[in-house]
C-alpha atoms as a PDB file:
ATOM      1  CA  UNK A   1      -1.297   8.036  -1.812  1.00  0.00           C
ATOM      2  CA  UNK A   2       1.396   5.510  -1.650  1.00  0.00           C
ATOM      3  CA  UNK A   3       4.266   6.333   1.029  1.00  0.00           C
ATOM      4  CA  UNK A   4       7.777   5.311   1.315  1.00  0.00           C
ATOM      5  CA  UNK A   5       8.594   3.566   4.768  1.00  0.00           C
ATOM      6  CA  UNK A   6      12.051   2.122   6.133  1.00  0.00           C
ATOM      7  CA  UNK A   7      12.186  -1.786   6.766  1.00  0.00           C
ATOM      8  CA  UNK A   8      12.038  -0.404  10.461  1.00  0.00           C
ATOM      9  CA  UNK A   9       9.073   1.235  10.186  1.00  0.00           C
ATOM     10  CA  UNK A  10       7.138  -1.275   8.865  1.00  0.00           C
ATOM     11  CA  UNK A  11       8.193  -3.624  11.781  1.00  0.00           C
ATOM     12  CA  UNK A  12       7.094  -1.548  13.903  1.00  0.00           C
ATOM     13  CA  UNK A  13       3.622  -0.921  12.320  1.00  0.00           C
ATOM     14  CA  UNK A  14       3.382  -4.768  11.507  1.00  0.00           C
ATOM     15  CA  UNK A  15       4.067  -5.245  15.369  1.00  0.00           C
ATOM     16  CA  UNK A  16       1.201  -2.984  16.837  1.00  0.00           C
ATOM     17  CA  UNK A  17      -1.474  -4.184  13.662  1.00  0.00           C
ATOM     18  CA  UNK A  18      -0.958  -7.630  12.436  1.00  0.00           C
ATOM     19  CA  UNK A  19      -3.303  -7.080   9.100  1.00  0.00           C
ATOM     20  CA  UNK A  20      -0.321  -5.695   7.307  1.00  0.00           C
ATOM     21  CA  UNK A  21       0.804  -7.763   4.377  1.00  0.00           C
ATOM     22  CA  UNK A  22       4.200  -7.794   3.083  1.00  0.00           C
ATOM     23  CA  UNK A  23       3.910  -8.194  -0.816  1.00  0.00           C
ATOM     24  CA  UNK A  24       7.385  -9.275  -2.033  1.00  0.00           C
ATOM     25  CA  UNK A  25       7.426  -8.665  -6.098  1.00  0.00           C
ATOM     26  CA  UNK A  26      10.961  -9.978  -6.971  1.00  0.00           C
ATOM     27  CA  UNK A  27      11.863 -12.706  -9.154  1.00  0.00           C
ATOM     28  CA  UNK A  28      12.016 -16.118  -7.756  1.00  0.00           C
ATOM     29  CA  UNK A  29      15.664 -15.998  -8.167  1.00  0.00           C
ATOM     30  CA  UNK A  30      16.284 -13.539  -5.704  1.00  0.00           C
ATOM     31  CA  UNK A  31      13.571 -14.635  -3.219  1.00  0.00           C
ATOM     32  CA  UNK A  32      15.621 -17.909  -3.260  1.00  0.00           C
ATOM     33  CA  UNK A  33      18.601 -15.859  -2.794  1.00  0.00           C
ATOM     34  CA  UNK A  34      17.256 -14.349   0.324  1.00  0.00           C
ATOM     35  CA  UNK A  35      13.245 -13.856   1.959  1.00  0.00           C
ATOM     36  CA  UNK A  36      11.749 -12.499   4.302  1.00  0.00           C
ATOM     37  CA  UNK A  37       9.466 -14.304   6.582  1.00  0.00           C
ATOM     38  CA  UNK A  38       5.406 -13.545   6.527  1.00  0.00           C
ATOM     39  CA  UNK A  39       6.007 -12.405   3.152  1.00  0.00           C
ATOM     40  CA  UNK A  40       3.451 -13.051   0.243  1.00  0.00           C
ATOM     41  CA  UNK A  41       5.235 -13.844  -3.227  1.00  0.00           C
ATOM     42  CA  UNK A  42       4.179 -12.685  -6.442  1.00  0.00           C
ATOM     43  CA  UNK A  43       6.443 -11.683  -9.098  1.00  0.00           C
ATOM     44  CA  UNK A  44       5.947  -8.234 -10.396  1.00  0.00           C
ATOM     45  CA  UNK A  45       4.870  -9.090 -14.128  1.00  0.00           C
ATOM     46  CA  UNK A  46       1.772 -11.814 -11.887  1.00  0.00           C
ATOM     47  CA  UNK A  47       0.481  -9.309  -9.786  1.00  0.00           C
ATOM     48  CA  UNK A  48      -2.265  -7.504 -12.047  1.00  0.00           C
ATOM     49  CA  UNK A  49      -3.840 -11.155 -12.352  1.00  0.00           C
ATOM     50  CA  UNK A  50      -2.800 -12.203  -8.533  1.00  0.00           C
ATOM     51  CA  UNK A  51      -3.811  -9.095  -7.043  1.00  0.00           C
ATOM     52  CA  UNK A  52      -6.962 -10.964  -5.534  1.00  0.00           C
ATOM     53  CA  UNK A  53      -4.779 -12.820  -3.401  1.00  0.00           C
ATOM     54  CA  UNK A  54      -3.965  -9.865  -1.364  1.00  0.00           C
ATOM     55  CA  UNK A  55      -6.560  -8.805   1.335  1.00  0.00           C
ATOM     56  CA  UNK A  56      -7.493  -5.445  -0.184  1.00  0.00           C
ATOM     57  CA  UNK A  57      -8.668  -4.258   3.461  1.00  0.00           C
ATOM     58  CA  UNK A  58      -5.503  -4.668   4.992  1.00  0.00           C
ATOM     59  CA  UNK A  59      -2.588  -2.368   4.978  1.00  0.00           C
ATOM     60  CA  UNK A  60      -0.021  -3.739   2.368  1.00  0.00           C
ATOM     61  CA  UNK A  61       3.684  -2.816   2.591  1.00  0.00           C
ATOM     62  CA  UNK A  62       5.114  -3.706  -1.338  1.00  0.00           C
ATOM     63  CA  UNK A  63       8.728  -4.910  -1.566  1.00  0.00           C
ATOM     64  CA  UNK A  64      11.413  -5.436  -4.171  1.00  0.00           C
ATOM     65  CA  UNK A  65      15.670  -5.125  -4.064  1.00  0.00           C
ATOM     66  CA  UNK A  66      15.716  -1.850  -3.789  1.00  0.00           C
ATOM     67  CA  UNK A  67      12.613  -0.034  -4.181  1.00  0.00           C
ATOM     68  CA  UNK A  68      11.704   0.620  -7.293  1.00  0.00           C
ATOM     69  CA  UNK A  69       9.801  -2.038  -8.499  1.00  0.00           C
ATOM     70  CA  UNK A  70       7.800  -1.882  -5.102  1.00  0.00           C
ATOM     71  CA  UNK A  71       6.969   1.764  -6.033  1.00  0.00           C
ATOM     72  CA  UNK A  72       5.609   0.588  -9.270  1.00  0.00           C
ATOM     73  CA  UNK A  73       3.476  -2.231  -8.042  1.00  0.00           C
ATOM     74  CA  UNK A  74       2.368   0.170  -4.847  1.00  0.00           C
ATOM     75  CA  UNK A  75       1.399   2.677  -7.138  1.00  0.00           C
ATOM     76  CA  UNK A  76      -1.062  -0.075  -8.933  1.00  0.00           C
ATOM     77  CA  UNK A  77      -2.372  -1.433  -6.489  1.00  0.00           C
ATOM     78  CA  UNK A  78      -3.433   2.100  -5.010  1.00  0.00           C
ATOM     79  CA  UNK A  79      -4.913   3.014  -8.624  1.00  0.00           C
ATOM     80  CA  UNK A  80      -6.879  -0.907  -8.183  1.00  0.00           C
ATOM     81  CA  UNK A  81      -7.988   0.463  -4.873  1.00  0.00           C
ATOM     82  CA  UNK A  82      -6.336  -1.120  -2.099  1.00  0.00           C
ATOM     83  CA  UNK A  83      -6.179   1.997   0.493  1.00  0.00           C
ATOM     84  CA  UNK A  84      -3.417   1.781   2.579  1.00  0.00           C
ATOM     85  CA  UNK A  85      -0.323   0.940   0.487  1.00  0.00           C
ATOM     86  CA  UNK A  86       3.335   1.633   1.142  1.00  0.00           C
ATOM     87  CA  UNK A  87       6.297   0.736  -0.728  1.00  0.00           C
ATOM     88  CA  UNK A  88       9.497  -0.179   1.623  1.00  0.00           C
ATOM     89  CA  UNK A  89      12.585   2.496   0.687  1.00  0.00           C
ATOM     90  CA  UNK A  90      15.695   0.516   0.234  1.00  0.00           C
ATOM     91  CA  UNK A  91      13.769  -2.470  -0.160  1.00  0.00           C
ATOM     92  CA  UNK A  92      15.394  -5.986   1.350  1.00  0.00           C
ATOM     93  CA  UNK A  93      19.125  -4.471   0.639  1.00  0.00           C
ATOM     94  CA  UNK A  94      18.051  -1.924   3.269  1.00  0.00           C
ATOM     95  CA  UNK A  95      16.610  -4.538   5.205  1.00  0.00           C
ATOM     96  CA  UNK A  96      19.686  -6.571   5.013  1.00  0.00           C
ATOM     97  CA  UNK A  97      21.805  -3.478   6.208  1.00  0.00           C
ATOM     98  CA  UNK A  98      19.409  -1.977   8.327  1.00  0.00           C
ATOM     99  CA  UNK A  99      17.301  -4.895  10.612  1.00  0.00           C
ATOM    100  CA  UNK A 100      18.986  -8.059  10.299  1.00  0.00           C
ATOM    101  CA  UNK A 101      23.052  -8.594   8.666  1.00  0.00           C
ATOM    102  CA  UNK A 102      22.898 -12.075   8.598  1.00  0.00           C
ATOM    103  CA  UNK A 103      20.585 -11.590   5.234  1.00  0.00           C
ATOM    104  CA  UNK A 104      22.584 -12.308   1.981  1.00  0.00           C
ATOM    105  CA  UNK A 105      23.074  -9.214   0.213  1.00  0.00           C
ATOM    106  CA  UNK A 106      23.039  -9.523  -4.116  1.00  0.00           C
END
């Protein structure tokens, strides 16, 4: 099952395991625009062929702009078998108004 966590909450669980991997499925555009460090890029519409690029043992947080994309690509990669998958609510707006305010917000 694929859970919705705050930015917050995966800092935290990124701080006390360091295996989680922060997928980041927006358009180059907008990681250009603003990105977060650590993160792994690959565009929504590349991840069913990239997907092997991802550590499918490790815990894998999914983000977009606001979280719906995420949720969509979460929700694959779950069905493709990675385990422990969760999308971040909000997505990097949230993390923009939530962890740091000195990220650009679009």
């Amino acid at each position: 099952m694929v859970e919705d966590i705050s930015p917050a909450e995966f800092v935290r669980r990124r701080e006390s395991d360091s295996r989680w991997q922060l997928l980041d499925v927006r358009e180059p555009w907008e990681v250009e625009t603003v990105s977060i460090a650590g993160s792994v890029f690959i565009p929504m519409a590349e991840v069913p062929a990239r997907r092997a690029e991802l550590d499918k043992h490790c815990p894998t947080a999914v983000l977009c702009h606001s979280g719906g994309r995420s949720r969509r690509v979460a929700e694959f990669l779950f069905a493709a078998g990675y385990t422990q998958v969760a999308n971040i609510a909000g997505g990097v707006d949230a993390w923009a108004q939530d962890l740091d305010c000195t990220l650009p917000r679009y």
